[in-house]
C-alpha atoms as a PDB file:
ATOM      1  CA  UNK A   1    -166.550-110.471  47.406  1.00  0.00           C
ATOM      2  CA  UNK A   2    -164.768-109.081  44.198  1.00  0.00           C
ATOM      3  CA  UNK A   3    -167.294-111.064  42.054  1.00  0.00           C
ATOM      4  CA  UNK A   4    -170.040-109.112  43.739  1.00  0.00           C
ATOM      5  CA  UNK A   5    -168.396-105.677  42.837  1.00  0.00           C
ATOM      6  CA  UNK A   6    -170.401-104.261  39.461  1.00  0.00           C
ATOM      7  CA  UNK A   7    -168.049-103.120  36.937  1.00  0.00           C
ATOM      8  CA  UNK A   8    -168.060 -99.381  36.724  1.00  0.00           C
ATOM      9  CA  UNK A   9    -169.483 -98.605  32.798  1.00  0.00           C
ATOM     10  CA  UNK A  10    -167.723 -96.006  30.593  1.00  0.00           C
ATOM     11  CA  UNK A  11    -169.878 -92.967  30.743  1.00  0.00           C
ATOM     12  CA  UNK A  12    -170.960 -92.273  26.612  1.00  0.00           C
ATOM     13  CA  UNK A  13    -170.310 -88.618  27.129  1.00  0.00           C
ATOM     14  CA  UNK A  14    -168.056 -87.372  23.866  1.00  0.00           C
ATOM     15  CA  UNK A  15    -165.823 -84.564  24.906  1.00  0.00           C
ATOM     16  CA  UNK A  16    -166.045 -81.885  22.287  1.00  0.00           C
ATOM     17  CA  UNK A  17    -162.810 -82.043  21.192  1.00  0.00           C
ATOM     18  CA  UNK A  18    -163.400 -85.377  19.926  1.00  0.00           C
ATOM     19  CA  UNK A  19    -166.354 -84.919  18.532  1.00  0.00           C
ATOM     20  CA  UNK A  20    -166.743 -84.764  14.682  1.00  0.00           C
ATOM     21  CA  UNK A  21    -168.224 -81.817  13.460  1.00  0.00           C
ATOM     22  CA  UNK A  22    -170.439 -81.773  10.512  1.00  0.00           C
ATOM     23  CA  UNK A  23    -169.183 -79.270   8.080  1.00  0.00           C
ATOM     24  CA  UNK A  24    -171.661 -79.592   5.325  1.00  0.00           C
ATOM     25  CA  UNK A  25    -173.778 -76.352   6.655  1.00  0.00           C
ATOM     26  CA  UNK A  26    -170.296 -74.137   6.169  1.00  0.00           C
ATOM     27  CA  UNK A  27    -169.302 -76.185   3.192  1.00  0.00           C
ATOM     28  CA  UNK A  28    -172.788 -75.325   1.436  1.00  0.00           C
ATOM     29  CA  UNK A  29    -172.669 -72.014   2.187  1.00  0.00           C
ATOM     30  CA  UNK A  30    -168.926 -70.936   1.017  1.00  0.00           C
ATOM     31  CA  UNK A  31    -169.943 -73.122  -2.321  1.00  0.00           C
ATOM     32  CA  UNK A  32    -173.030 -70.993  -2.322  1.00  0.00           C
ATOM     33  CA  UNK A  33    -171.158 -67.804  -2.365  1.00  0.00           C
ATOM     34  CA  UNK A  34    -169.532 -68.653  -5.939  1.00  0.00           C
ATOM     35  CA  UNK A  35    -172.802 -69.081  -7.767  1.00  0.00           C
ATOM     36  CA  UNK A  36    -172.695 -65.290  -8.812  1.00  0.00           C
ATOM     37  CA  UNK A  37    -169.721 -66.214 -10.667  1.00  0.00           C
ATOM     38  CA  UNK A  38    -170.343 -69.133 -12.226  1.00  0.00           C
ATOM     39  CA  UNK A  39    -170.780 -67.157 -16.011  1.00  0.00           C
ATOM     40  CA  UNK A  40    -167.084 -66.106 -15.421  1.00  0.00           C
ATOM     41  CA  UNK A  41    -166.073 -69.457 -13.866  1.00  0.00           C
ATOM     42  CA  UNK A  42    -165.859 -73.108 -14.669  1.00  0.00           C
ATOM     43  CA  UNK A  43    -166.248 -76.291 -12.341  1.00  0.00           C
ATOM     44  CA  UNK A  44    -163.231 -77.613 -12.244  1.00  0.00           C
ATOM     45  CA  UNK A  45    -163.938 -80.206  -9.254  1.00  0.00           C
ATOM     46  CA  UNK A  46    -167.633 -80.958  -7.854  1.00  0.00           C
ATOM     47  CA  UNK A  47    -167.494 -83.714  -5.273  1.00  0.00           C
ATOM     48  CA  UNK A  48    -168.550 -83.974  -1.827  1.00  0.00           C
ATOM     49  CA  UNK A  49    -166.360 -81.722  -0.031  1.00  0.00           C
ATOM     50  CA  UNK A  50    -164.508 -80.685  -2.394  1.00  0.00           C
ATOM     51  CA  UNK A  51    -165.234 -78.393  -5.160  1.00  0.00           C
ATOM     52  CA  UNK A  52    -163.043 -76.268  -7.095  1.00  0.00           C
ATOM     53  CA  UNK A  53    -163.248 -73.387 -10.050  1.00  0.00           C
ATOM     54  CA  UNK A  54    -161.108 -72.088 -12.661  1.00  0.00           C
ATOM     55  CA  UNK A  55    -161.089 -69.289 -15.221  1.00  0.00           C
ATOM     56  CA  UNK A  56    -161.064 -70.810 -18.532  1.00  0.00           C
ATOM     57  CA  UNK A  57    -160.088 -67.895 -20.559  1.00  0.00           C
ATOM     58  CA  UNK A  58    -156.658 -67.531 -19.031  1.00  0.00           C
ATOM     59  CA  UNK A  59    -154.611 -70.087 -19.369  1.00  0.00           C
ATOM     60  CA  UNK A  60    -151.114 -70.687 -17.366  1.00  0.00           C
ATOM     61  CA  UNK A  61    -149.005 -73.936 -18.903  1.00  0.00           C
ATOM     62  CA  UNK A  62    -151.732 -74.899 -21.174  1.00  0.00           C
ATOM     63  CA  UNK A  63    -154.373 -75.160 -18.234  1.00  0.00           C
ATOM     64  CA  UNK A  64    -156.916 -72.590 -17.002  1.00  0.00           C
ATOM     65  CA  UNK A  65    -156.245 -70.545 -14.238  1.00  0.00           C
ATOM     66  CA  UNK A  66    -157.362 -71.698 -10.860  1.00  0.00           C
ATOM     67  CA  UNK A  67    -159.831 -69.371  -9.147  1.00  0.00           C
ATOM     68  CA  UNK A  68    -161.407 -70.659  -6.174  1.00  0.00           C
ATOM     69  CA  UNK A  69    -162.101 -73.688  -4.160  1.00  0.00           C
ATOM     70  CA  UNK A  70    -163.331 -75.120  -0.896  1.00  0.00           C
ATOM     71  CA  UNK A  71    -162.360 -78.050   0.882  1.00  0.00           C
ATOM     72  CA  UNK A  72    -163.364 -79.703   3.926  1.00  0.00           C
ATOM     73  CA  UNK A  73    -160.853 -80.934   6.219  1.00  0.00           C
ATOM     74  CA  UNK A  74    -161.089 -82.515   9.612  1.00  0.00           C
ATOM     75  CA  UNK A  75    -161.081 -79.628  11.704  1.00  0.00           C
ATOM     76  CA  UNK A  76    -162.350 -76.748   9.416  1.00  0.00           C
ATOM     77  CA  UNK A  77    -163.771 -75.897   6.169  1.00  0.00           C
ATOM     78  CA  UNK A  78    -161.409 -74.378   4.087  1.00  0.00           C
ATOM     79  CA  UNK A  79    -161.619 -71.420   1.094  1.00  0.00           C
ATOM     80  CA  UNK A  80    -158.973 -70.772  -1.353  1.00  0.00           C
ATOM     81  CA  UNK A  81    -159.134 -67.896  -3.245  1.00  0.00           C
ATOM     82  CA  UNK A  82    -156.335 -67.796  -6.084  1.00  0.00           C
ATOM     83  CA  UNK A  83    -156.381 -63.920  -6.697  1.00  0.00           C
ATOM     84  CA  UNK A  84    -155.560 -63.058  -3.195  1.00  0.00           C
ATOM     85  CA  UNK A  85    -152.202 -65.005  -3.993  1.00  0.00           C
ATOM     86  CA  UNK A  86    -151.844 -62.220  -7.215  1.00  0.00           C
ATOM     87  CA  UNK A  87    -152.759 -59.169  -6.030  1.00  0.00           C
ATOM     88  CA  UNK A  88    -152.170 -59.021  -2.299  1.00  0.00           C
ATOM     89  CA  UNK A  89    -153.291 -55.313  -2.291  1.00  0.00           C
ATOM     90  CA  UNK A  90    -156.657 -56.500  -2.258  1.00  0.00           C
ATOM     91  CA  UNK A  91    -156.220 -57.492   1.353  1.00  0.00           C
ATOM     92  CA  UNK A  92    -156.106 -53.656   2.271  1.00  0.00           C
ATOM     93  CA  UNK A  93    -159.012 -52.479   4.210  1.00  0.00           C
ATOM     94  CA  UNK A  94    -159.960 -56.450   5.394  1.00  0.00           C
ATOM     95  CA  UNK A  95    -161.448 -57.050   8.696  1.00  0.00           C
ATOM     96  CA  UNK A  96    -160.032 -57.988  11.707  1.00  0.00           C
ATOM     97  CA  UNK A  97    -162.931 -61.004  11.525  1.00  0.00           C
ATOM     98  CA  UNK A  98    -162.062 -62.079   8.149  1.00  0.00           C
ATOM     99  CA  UNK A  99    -157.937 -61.421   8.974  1.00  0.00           C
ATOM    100  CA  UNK A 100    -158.491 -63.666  11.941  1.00  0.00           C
ATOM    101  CA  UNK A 101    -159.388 -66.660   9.517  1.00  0.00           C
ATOM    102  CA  UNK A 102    -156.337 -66.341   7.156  1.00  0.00           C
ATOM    103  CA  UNK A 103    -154.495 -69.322   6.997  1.00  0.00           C
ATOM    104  CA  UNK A 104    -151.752 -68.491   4.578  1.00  0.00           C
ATOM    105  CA  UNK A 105    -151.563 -66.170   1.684  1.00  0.00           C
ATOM    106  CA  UNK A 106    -154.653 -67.224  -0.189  1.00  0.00           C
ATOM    107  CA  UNK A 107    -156.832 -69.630   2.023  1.00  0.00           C
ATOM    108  CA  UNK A 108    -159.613 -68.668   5.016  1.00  0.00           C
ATOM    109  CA  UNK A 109    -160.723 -71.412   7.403  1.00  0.00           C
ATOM    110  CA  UNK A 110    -164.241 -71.731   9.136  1.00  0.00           C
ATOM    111  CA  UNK A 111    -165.701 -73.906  11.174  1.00  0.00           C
ATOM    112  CA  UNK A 112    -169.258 -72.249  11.239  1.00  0.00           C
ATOM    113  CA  UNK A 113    -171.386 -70.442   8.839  1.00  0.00           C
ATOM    114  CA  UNK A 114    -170.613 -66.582   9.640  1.00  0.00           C
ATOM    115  CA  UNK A 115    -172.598 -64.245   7.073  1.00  0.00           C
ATOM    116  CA  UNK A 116    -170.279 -61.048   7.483  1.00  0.00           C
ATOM    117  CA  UNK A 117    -167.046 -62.823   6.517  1.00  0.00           C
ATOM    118  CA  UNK A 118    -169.150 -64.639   3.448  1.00  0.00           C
ATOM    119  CA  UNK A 119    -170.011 -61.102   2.528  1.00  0.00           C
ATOM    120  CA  UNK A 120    -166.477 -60.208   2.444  1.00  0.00           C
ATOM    121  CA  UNK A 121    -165.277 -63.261   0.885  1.00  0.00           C
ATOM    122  CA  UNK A 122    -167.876 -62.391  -1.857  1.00  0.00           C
ATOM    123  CA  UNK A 123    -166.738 -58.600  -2.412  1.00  0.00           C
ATOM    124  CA  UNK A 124    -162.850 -60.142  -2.226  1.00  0.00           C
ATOM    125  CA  UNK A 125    -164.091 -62.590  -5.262  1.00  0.00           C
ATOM    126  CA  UNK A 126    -165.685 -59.848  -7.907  1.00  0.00           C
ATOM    127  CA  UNK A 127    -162.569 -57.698  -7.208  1.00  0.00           C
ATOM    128  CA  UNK A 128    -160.724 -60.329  -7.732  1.00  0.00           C
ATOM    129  CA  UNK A 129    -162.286 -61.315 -10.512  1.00  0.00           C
ATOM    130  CA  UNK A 130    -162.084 -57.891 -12.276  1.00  0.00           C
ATOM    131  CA  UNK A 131    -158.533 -57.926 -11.748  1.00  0.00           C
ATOM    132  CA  UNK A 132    -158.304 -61.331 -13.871  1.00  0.00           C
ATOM    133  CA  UNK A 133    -160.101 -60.002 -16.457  1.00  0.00           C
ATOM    134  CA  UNK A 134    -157.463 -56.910 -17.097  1.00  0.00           C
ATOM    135  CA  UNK A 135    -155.251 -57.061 -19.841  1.00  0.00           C
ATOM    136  CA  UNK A 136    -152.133 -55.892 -17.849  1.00  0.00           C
ATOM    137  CA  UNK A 137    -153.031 -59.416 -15.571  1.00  0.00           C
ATOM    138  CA  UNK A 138    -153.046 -61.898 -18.443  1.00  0.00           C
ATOM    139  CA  UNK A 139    -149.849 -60.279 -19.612  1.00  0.00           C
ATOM    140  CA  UNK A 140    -148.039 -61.154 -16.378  1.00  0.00           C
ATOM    141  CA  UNK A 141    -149.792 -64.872 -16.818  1.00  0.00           C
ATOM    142  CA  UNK A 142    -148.296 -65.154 -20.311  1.00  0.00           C
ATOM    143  CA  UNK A 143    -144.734 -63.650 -18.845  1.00  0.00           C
ATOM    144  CA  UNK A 144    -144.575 -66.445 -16.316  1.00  0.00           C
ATOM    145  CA  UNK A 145    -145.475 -69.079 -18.877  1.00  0.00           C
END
């Protein structure tokens, strides 16, 4: 009686590695942390999941310097912060949390909102910031131009 025999279903269960994971909470958030800045810093890029900022009073090849940005990929939110790339001294003193989510020289991934490492982040972007502003900085921008 094989026609009798009820085909076994596919159970709907998604395993969690393939589920998708809305990043939009961690996205907000990171984009959140620049709005301090945003006297100092320009928009460069503002579209869903992706949004980028420059400094438009330095220039490097005719085009303002890139400052910060976040993107969201497919398995993590992702925070680029330019003067990390610079001045690597300002990585002196960073947690092990924060260390943990360096990807790179420059970039932090997350996957979920965590307010201590935002905090960091947010400290690493006004030093960073005051650092752009120095005179002995833009001279080393106009050297490399």
């Amino acid at each position: 009686m094989p026609a009798a025999k009820a085909a076994k279903k596919k159970s709907a269960v998604v395993s969690p590695k393939t589920a998708k994971t809305d990043f939009a909470e961690v996205f907000t958030a990171l984009r959140q942390l620049l709005g301090p800045f945003s006297k100092e810093v320009a928009v460069q890029t503002d579209k869903p999941g992706n949004f980028h900022t420059h400094v438009s009073s330095i220039l490097h090849r005719g085009k303002p310097l890139y400052f910060a940005g976040i993107k969201t990929g497919k398995n993590y939110v992702s925070f680029h912060l330019l003067p990390l790339y610079y001045s690597p001294e300002l990585l002196k003193g960073m947690s092990p949390a924060l260390k943990k989510r360096m990807q790179g020289k420059a970039c932090f991934n997350f996957t979920a909102v965590d307010p201590e490492c935002f905090a960091e982040l947010t400290r690493l972007m006004a030093a960073g910031l005051k650092i752009f502003k120095t005179e002995k900085f833009r001279q080393s921008i106009q050297k490399l131009q």
